[in-house]
C-alpha atoms as a PDB file:
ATOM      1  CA  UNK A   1      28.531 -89.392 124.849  1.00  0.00           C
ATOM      2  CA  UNK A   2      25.539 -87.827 123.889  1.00  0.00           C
ATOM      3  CA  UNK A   3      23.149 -88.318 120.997  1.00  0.00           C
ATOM      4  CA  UNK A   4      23.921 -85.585 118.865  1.00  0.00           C
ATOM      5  CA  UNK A   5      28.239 -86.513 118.305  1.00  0.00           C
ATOM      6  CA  UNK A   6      26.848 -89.675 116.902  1.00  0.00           C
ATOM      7  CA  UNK A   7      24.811 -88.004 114.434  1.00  0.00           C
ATOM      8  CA  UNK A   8      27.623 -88.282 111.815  1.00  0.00           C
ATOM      9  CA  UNK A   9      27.908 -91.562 112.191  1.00  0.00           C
ATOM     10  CA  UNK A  10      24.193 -92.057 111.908  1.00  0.00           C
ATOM     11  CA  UNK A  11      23.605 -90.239 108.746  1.00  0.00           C
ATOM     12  CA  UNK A  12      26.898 -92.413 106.088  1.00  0.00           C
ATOM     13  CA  UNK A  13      28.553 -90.643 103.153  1.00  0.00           C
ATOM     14  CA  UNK A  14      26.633 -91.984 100.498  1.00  0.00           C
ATOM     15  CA  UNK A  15      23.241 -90.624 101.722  1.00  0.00           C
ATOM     16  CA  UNK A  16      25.076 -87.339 102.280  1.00  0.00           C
ATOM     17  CA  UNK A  17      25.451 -87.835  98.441  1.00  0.00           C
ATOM     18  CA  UNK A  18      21.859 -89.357  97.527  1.00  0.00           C
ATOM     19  CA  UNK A  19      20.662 -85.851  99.495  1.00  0.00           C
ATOM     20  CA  UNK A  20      22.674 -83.872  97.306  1.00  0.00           C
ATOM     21  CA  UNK A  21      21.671 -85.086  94.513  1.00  0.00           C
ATOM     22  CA  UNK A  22      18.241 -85.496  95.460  1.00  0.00           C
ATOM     23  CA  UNK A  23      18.041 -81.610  96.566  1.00  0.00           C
ATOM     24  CA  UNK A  24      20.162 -80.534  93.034  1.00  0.00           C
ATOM     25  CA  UNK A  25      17.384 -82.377  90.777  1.00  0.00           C
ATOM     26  CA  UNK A  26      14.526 -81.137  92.436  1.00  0.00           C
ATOM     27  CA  UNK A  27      15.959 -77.621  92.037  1.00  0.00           C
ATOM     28  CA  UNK A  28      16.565 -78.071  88.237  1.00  0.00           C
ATOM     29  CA  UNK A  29      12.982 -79.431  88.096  1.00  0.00           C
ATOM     30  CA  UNK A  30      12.071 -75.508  89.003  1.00  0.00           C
ATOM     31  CA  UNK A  31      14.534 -74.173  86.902  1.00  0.00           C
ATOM     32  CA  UNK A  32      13.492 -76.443  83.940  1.00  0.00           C
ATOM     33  CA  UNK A  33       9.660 -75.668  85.362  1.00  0.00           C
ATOM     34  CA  UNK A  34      10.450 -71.852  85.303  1.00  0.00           C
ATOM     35  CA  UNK A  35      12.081 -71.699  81.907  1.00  0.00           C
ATOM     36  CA  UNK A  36       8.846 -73.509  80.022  1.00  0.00           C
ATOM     37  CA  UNK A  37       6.660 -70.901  81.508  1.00  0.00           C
ATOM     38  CA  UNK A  38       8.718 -67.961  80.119  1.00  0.00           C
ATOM     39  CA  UNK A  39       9.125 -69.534  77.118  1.00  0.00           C
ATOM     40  CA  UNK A  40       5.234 -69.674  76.872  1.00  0.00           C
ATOM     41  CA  UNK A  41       5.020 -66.074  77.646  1.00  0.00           C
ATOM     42  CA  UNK A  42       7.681 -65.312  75.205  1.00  0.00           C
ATOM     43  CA  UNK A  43       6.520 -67.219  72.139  1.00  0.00           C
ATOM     44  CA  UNK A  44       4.838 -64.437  69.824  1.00  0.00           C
ATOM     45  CA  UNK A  45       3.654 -67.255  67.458  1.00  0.00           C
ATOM     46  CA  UNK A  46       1.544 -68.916  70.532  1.00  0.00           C
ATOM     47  CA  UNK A  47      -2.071 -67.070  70.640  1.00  0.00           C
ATOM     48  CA  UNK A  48      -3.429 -66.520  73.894  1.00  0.00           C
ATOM     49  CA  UNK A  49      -5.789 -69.616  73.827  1.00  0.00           C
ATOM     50  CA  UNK A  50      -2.816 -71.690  73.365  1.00  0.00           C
ATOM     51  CA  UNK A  51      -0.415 -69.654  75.789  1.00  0.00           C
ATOM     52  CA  UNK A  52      -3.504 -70.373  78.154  1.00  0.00           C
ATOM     53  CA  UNK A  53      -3.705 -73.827  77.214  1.00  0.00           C
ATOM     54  CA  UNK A  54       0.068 -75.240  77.592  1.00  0.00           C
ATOM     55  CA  UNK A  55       0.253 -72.854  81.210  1.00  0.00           C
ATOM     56  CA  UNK A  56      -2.632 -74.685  82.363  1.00  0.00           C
ATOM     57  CA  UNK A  57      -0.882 -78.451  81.620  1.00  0.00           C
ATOM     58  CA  UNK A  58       2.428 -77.289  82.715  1.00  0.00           C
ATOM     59  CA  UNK A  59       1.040 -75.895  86.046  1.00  0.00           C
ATOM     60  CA  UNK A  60      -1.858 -78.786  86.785  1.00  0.00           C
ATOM     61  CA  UNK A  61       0.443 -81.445  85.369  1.00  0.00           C
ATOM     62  CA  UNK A  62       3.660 -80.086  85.748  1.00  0.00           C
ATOM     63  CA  UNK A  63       6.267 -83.536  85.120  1.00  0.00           C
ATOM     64  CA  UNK A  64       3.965 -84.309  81.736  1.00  0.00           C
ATOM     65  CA  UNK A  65       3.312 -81.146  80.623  1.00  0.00           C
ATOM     66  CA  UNK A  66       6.623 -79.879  80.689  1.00  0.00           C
ATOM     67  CA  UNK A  67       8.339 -83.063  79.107  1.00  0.00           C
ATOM     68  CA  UNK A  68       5.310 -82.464  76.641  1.00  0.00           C
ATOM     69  CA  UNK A  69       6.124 -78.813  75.805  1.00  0.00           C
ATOM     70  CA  UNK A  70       9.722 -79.734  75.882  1.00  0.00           C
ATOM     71  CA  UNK A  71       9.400 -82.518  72.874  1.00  0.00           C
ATOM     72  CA  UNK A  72       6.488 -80.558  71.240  1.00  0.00           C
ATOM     73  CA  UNK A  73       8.381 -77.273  71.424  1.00  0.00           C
ATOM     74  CA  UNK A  74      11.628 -77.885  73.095  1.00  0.00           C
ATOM     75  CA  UNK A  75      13.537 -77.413  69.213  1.00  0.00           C
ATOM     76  CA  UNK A  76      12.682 -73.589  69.217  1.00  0.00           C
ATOM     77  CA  UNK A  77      12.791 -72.807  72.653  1.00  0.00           C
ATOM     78  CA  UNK A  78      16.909 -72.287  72.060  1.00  0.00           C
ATOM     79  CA  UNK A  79      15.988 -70.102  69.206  1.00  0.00           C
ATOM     80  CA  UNK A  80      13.627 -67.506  70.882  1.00  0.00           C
ATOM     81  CA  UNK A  81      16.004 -67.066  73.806  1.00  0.00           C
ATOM     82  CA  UNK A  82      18.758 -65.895  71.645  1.00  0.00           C
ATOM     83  CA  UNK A  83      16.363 -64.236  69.564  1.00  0.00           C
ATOM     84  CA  UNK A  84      15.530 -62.449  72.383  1.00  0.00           C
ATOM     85  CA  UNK A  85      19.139 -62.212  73.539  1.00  0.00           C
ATOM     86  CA  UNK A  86      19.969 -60.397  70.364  1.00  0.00           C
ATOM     87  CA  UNK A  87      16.994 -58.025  70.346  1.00  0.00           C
ATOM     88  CA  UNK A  88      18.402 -56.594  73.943  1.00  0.00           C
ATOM     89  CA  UNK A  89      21.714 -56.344  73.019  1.00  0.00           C
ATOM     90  CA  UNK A  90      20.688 -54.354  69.606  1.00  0.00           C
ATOM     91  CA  UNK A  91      18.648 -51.827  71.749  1.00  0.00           C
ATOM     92  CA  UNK A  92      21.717 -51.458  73.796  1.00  0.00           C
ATOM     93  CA  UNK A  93      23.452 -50.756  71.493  1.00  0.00           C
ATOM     94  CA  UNK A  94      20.983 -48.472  70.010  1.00  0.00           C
ATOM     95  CA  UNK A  95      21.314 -46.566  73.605  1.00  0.00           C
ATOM     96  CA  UNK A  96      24.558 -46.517  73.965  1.00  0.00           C
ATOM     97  CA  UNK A  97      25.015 -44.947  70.812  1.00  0.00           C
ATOM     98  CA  UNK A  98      22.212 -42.335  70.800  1.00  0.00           C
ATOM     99  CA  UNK A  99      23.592 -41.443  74.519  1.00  0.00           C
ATOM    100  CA  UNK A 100      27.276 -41.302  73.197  1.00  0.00           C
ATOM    101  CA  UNK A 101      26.530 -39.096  70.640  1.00  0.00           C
ATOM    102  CA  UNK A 102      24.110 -36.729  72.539  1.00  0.00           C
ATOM    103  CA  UNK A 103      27.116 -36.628  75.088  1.00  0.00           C
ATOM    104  CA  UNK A 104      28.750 -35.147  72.689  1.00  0.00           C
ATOM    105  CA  UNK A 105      26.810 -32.508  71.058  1.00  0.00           C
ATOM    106  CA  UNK A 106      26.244 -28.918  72.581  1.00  0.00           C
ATOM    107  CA  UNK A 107      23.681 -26.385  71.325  1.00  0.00           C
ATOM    108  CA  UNK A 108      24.739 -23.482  70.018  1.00  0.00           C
ATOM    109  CA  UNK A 109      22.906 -21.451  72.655  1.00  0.00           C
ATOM    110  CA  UNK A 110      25.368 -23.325  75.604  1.00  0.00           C
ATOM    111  CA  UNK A 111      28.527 -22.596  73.592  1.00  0.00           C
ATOM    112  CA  UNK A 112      27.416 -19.185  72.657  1.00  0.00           C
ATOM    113  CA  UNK A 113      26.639 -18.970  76.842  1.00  0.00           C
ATOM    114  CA  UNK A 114      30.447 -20.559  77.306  1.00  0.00           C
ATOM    115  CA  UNK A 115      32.059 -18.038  75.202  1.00  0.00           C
ATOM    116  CA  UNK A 116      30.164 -15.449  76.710  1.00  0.00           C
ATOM    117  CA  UNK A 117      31.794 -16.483  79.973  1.00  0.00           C
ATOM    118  CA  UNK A 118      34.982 -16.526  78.976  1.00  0.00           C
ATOM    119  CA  UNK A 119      34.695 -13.145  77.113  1.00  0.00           C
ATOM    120  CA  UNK A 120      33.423 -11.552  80.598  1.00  0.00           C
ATOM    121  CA  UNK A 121      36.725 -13.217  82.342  1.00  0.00           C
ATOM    122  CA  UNK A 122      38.612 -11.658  79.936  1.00  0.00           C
ATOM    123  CA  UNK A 123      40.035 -14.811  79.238  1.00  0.00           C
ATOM    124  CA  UNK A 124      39.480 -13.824  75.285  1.00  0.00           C
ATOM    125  CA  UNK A 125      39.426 -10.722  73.037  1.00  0.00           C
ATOM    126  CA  UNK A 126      36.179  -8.904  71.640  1.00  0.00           C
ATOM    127  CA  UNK A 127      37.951 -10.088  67.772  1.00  0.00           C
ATOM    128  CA  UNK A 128      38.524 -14.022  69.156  1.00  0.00           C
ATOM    129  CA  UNK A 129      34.465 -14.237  70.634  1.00  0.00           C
ATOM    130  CA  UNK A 130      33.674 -12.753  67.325  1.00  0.00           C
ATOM    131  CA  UNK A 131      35.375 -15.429  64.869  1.00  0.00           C
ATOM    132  CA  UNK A 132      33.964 -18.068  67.785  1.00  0.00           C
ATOM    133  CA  UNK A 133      31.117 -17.296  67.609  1.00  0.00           C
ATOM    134  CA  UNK A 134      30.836 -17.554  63.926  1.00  0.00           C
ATOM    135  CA  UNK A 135      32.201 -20.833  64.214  1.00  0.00           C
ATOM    136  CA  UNK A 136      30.007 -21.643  66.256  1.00  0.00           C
ATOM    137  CA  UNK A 137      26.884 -20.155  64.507  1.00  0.00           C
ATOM    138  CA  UNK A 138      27.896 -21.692  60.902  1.00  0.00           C
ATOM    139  CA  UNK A 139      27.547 -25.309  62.588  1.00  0.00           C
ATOM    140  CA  UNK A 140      24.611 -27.013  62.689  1.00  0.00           C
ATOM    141  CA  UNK A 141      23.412 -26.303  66.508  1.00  0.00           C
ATOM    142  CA  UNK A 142      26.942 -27.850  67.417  1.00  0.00           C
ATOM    143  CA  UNK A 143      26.691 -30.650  66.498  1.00  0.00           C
ATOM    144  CA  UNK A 144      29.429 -32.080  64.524  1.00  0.00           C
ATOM    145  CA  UNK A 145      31.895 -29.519  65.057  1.00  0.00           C
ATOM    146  CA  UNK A 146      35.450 -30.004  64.204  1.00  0.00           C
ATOM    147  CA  UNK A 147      37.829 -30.439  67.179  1.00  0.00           C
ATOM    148  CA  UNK A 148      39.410 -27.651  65.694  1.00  0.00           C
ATOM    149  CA  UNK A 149      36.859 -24.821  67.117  1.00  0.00           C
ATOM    150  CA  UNK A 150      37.546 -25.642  70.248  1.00  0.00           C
ATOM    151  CA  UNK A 151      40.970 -25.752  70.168  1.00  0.00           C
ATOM    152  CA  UNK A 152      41.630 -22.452  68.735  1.00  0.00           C
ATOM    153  CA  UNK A 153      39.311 -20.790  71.205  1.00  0.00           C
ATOM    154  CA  UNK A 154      41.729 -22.049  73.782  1.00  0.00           C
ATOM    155  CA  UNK A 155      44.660 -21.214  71.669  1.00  0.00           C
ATOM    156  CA  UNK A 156      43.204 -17.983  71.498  1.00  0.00           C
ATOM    157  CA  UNK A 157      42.708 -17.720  75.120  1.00  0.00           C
ATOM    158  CA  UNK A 158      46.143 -18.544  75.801  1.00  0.00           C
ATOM    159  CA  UNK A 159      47.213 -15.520  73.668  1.00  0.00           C
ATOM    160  CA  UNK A 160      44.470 -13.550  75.034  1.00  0.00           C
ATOM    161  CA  UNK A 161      45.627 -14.084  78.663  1.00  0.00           C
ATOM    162  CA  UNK A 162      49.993 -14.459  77.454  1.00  0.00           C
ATOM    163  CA  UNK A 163      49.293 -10.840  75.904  1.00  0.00           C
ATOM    164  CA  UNK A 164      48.686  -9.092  79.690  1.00  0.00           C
END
């Protein structure tokens, strides 16, 4: 047999595990190591001398200086990140609806273009553009408008094109 099949037998279960666990703690170190820097950077009550001053321990002494910054500071690094979490869902939010609502609103100079369109199919009489147009003129730039304008344009361009 060669070398390598008795590899598994070399290398027993329980180091298999020690390795593990070795390789899962040193990975939380960075993730532990990662989260004290942001927190740093996100802190707006830290000036810049002392956002300065607790990079430089964390990164020249990292083990102390983050088991430092997490006892010194640790209590409201919880609070800042939801905080923070709550400021970016707010401004989502706050897009969403601004970008729902322009969705929905038309100026009046693209429905005025629509109706025109339809008028030149002859999809609707010279009397139904009129009073849609005057709907359309007493809103406010579109915005707003009932559902109801709408749907007696098309009721009207039903009886416009039912009447040929």
């Amino acid at each position: 047999m060669s070398g390598q099949m008795f590899l598994a037998y070399d290398y027993p279960m329980l180091s298999i595990f020690w390795s593990m666990l070795v390789f899962f703690l040193w990975i939380m170190w960075f993730v532990l190591l990662f989260r004290v820097v942001v927190d740093v950077f996100r802190d707006d009550d830290l000036s810049g001398w002392a956002k300065a001053g607790w990079l430089v321990f964390v990164l020249l002494l990292p083990y102390l200086g983050v088991f430092v910054y997490l006892i010194a500071r640790g209590r409201n690094m919880g609070r800042r990140e939801v905080a923070q979490a709550h400021a970016q869902h707010e401004a989502f939010e706050k897009y969403v609806r601004e970008a729902a609502r322009g969705a929905d609103r038309r100026s009046s100079v693209d429905e005025l273009a629509r109706l025109s369109g339809i008028r030149a199919r002859g999809d609707i009489t010279d009397e139904e553009f009129r009073r849609a147009k005057e709907l359309v003129l007493s809103d406010s730039g579109g915005a707003g408008r009932p559902s109801g304008a709408g749907s007696s344009e098309r009721a009207g361009a039903g009886a416009g094109a039912a009447g040929r």
